[in-house]
Protein backbone atom coordinates (compact mmCIF):
# COMPACT_ATOMS: atom_id res chain seq x y z
CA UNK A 1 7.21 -17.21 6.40
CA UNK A 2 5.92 -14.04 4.19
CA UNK A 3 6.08 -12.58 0.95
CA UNK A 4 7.04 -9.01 0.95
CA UNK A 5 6.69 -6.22 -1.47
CA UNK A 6 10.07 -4.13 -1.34
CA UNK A 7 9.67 -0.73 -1.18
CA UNK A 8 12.45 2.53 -1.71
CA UNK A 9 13.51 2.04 2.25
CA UNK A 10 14.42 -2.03 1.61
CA UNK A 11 17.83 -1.65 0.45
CA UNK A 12 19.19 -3.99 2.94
CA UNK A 13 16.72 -6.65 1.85
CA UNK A 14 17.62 -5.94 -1.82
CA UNK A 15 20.55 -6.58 -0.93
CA UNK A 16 20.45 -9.10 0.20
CA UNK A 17 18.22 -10.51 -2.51
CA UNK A 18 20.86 -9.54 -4.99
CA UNK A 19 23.03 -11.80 -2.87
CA UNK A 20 20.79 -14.88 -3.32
CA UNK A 21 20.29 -14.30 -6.93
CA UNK A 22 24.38 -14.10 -7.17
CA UNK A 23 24.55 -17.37 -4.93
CA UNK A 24 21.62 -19.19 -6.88
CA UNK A 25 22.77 -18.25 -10.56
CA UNK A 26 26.29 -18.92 -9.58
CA UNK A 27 27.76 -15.44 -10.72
CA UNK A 28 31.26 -14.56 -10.09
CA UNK A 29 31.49 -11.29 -12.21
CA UNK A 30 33.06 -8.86 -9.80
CA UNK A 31 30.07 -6.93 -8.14
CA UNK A 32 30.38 -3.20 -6.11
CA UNK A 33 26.84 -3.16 -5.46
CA UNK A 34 26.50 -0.71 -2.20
CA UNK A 35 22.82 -0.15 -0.70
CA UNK A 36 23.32 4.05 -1.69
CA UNK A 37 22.58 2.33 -5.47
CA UNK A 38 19.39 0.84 -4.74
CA UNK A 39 16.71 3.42 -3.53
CA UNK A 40 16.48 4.99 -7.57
CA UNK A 41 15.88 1.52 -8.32
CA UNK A 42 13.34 0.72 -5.20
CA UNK A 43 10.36 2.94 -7.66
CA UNK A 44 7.71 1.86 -8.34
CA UNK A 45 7.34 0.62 -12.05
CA UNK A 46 10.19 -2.04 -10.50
CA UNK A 47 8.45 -4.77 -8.68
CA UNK A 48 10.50 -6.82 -6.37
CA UNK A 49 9.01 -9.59 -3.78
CA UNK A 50 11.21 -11.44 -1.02
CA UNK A 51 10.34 -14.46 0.45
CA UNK A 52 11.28 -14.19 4.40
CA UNK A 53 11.32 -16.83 7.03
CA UNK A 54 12.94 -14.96 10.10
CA UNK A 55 14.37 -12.05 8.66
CA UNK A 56 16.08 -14.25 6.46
CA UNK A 57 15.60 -13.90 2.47
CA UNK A 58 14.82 -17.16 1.49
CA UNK A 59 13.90 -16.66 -2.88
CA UNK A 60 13.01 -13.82 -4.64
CA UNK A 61 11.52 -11.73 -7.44
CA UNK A 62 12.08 -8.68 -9.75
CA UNK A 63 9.87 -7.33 -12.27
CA UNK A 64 9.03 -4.62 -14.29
CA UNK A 65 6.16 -3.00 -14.90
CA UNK A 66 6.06 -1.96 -19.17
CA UNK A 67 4.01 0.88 -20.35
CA UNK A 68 2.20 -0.65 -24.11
CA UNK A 69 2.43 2.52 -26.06
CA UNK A 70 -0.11 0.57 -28.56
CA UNK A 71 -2.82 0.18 -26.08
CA UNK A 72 -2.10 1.29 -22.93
CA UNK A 73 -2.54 -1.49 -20.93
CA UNK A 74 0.39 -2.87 -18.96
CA UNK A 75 3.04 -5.68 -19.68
CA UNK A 76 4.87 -7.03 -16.67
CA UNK A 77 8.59 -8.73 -17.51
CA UNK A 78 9.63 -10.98 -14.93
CA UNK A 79 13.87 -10.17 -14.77
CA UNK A 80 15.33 -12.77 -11.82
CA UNK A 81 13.59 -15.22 -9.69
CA UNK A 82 15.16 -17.51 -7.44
CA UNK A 83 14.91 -19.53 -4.26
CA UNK A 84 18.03 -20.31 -2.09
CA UNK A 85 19.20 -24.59 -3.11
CA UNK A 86 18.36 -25.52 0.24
CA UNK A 87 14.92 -24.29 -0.39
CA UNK A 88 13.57 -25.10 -3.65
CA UNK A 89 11.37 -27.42 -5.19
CA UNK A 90 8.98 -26.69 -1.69
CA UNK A 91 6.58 -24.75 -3.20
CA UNK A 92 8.09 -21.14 -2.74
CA UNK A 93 8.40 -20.46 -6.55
CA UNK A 94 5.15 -20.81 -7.25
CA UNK A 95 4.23 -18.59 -4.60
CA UNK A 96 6.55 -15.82 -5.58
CA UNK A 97 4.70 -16.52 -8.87
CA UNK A 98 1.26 -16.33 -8.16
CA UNK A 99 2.22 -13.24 -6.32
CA UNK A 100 2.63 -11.32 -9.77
CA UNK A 101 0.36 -12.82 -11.42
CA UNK A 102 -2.01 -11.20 -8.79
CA UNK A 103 -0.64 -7.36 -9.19
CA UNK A 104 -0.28 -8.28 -12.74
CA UNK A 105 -4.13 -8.78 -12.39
CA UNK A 106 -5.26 -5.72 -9.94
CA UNK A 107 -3.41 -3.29 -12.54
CA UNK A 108 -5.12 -5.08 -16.09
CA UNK A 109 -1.62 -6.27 -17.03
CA UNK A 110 -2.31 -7.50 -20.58
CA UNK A 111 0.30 -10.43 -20.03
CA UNK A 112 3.36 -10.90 -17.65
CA UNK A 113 6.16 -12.74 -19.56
CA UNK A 114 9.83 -14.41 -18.68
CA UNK A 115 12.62 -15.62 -20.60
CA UNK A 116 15.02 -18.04 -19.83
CA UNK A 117 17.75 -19.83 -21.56
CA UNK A 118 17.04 -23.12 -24.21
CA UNK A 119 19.62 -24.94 -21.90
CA UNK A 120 18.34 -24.16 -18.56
CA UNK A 121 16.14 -27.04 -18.15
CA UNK A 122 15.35 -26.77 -14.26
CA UNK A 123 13.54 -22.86 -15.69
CA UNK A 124 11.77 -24.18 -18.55
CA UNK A 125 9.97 -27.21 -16.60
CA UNK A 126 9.24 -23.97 -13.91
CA UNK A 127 7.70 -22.17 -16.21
CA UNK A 128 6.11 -24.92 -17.94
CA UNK A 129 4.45 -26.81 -14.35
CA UNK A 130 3.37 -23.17 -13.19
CA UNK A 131 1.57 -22.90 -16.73
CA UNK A 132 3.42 -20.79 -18.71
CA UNK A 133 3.16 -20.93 -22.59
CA UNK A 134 6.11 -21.20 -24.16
CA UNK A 135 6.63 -19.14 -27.51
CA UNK A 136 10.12 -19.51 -29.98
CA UNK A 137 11.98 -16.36 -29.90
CA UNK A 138 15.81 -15.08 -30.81
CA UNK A 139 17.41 -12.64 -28.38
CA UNK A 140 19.92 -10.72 -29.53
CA UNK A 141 22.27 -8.66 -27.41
CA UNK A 142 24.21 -5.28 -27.97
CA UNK A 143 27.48 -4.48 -26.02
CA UNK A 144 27.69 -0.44 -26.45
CA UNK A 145 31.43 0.89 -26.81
CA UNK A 146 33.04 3.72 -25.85
């Protein structure tokens, strides 16, 4: 099993990551995701780690890396992370985890930060084991027209 760091030329794995995620967060929206639409994603302020056990992608992350326009020191927002059902609760979170906490480290990230929804319990405990501090915000959400 290894953790690896996709890069512009791992479309197929994103892929197939994007696949898990859809699987894991059970998301039916109609998807026409083709691997053409990934490299100009694949760059590099957009981190993404797979979790592989024979080829196979087993969990995932995605990240971005934030410019602070304040200080200038780095903010990393964790987007998706997920580990197949048949997988989790062995560990494999954590390690996809620790994994950005330790880039967040090597580039001075100031803080790395997730959200997740009040009612999704099995994320908040996550976050909470892993030792995440928890903070009380309100999202709010735009749907641009035509």
């Amino acid at each position: 099993m290894e953790i690896k760091q996709l890069g512009k030329h791992d479309t197929l794995l994103f892929q197939k990551l994007i696949e898990l995620f859809r699987e894991v967060f059970e998301d039916n929206q109609p998807w026409i995701g083709q691997q053409e639409q990934y490299t100009p994603l694949l760059r590099s302020d957009f981190i993404v780690y797979v979790i592989l056990d024979g080829g196979q992608v087993l969990g995932g992350l995605t990240a971005y890396e934030l410019a602070d326009y304040y200080s200038g020191i780095p903010e990393i927002f964790i987007y998706d992370i997920a580990i197949k059902s048949e997988h989790q609760r062995k560990g494999l979170g954590e390690m996809l985890l620790e994994k950005i906490l330790k880039y967040g480290r090597s580039i001075g990230a100031r803080e790395i930060f997730v959200m997740a929804h009040a009612e999704d319990q099995h994320a908040l405990d996550f976050y909470k084991k892993t030792g995440g501090e928890s903070e009380t915000v309100i999202s709010f959400t735009y749907k641009p027209t035509k």
